[in-house]
Protein backbone atom coordinates (compact mmCIF):
# COMPACT_ATOMS: atom_id res chain seq x y z
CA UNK A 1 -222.21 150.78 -44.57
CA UNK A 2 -219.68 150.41 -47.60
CA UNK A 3 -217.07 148.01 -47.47
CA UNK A 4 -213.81 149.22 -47.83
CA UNK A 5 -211.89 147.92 -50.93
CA UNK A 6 -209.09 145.74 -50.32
CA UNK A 7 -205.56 146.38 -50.64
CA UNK A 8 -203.61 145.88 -53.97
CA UNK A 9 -199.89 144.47 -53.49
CA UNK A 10 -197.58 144.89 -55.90
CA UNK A 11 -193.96 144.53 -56.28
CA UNK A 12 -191.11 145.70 -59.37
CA UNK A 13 -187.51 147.14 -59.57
CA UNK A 14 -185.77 149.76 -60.88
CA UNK A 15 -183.28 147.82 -63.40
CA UNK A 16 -180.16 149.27 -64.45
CA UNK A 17 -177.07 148.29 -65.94
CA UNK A 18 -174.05 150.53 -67.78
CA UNK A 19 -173.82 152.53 -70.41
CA UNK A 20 -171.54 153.32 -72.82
CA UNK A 21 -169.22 155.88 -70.68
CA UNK A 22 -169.83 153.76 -67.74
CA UNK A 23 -172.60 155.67 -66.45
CA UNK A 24 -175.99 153.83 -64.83
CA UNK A 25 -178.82 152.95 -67.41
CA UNK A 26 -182.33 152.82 -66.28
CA UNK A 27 -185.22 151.15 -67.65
CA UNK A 28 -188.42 152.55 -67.92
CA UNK A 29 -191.65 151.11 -70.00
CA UNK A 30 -194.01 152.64 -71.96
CA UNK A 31 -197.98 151.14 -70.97
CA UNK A 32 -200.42 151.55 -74.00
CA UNK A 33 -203.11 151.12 -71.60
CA UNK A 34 -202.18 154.49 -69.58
CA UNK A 35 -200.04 156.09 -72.13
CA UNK A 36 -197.35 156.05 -70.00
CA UNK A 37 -193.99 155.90 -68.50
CA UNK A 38 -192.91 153.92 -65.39
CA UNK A 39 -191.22 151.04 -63.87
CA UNK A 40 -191.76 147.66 -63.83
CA UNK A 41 -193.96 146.20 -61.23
CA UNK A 42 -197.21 144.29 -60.88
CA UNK A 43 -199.95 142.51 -58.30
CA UNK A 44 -198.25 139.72 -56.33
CA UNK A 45 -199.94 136.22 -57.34
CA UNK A 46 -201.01 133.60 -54.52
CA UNK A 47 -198.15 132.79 -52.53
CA UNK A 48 -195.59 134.85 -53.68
CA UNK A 49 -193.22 136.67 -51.89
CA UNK A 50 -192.74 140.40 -52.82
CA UNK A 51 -189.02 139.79 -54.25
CA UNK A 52 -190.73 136.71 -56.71
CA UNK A 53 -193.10 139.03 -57.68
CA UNK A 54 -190.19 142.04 -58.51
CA UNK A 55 -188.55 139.29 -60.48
CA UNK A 56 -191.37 137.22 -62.72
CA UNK A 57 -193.02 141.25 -63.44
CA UNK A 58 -189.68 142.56 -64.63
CA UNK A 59 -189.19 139.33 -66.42
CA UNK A 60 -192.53 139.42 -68.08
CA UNK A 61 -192.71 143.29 -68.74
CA UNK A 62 -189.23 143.66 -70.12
CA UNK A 63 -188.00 140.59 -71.02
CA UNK A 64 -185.18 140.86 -68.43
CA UNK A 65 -183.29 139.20 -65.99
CA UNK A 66 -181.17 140.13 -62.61
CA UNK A 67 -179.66 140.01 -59.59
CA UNK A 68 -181.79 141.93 -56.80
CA UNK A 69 -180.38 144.15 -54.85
CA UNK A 70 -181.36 146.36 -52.05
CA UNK A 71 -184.90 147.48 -51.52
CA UNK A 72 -185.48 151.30 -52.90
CA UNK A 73 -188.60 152.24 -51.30
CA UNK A 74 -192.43 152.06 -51.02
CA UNK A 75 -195.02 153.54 -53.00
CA UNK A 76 -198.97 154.23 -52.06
CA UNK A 77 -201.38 155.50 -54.37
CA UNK A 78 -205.25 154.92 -54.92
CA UNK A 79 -205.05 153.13 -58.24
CA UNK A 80 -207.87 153.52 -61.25
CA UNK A 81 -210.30 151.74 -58.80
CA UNK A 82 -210.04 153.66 -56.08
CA UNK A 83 -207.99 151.01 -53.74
CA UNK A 84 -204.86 151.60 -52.46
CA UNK A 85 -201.98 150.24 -53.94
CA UNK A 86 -198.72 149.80 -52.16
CA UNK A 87 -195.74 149.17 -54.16
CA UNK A 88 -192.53 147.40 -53.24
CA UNK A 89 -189.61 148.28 -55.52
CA UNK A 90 -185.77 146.65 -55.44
CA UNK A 91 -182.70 147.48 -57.50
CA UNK A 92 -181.67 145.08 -59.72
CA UNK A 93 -179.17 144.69 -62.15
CA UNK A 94 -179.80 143.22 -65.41
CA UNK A 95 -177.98 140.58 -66.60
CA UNK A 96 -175.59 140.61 -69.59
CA UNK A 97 -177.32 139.80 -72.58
CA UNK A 98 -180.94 138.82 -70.94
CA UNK A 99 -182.44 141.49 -73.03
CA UNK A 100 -185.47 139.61 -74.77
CA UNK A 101 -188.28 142.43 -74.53
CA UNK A 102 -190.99 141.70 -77.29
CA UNK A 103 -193.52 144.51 -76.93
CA UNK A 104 -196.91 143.45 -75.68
CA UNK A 105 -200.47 144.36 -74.90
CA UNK A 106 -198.76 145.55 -71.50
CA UNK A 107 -196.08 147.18 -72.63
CA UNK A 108 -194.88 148.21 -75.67
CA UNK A 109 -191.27 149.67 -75.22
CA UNK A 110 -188.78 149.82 -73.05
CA UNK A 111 -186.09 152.46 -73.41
CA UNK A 112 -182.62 152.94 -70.82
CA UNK A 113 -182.12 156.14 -69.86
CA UNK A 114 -179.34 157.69 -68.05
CA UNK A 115 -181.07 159.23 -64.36
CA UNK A 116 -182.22 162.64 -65.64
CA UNK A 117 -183.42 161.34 -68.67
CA UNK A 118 -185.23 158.81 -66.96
CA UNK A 119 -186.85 161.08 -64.37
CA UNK A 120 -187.97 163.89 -66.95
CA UNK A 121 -190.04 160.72 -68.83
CA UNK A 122 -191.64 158.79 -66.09
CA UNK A 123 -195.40 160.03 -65.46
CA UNK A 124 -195.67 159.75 -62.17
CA UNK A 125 -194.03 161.47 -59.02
CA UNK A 126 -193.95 158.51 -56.81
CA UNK A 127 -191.99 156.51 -60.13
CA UNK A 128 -189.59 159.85 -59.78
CA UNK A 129 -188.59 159.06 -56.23
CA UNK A 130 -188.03 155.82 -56.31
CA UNK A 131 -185.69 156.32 -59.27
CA UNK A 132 -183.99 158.87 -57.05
CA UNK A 133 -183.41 156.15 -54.43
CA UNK A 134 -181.67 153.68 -56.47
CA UNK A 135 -179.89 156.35 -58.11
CA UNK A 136 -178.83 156.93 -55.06
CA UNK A 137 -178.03 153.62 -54.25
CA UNK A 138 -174.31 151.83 -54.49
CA UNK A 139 -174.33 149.64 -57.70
CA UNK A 140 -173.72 145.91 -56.34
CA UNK A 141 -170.85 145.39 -58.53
């Protein structure tokens, strides 16, 4: 009998903030490891709650920091292992100025994108929906 593989939980957020004409900006990041383009999220460490891991992943991926806002949507996939991966993703809204991305063996750029620029670069469907969702979603402020 094979034993199943266990679960991998994982949280992020779709992180936005204005552009120039006003318009929502969307972060995506570039993985070296995959060659390619998604949103920030990662596996939940002990203890942590989904929305501490959203925040400490974006925070170490992109070198941001926000205010959560309303949960987007839920993602499952079989990841490069063959487990399922389910996926937890918030809005958030960067913070003025808390830009401090340094590219890293985990990612190595992050560009803002207005939404259909966005969707046309992310690699993966289930990244394309849950952009759609918090594109969909009322800004907090």
């Amino acid at each position: 009998m094979s034993e199943t593989p266990p679960e991998v939980r994982a949280a992020g957020a779709v992180d936005w903030r204005r552009g120039p004409g006003g318009d929502r900006r969307w972060a995506i990041i570039h993985r070296p490891r995959y060659d390619d383009w998604s949103l920030p999220k990662g596996k939940l460490e002990e203890g942590e709650s989904l929305e501490e891991a959203a925040v400490r992943e974006v925070r170490e991926e992109t070198g941001l920091s926000g205010r959560l806002g309303p949960h987007v949507g839920t993602t499952r996939y079989l990841d490069g292992r063959g487990r399922t991966k389910t996926a937890d993703y918030w809005l958030m809204e960067a913070l003025d100025g808390a830009d401090g991305f340094e590219p890293n063996s985990e990612v190595d750029e992050v560009r803002w994108l207005d939404s259909a620029e966005a969707a046309a670069m992310l690699s993966h469907d289930h990244d394309r929906e849950i952009l759609a969702r918090a594109a969909a979603a009322p800004p907090s402020r």
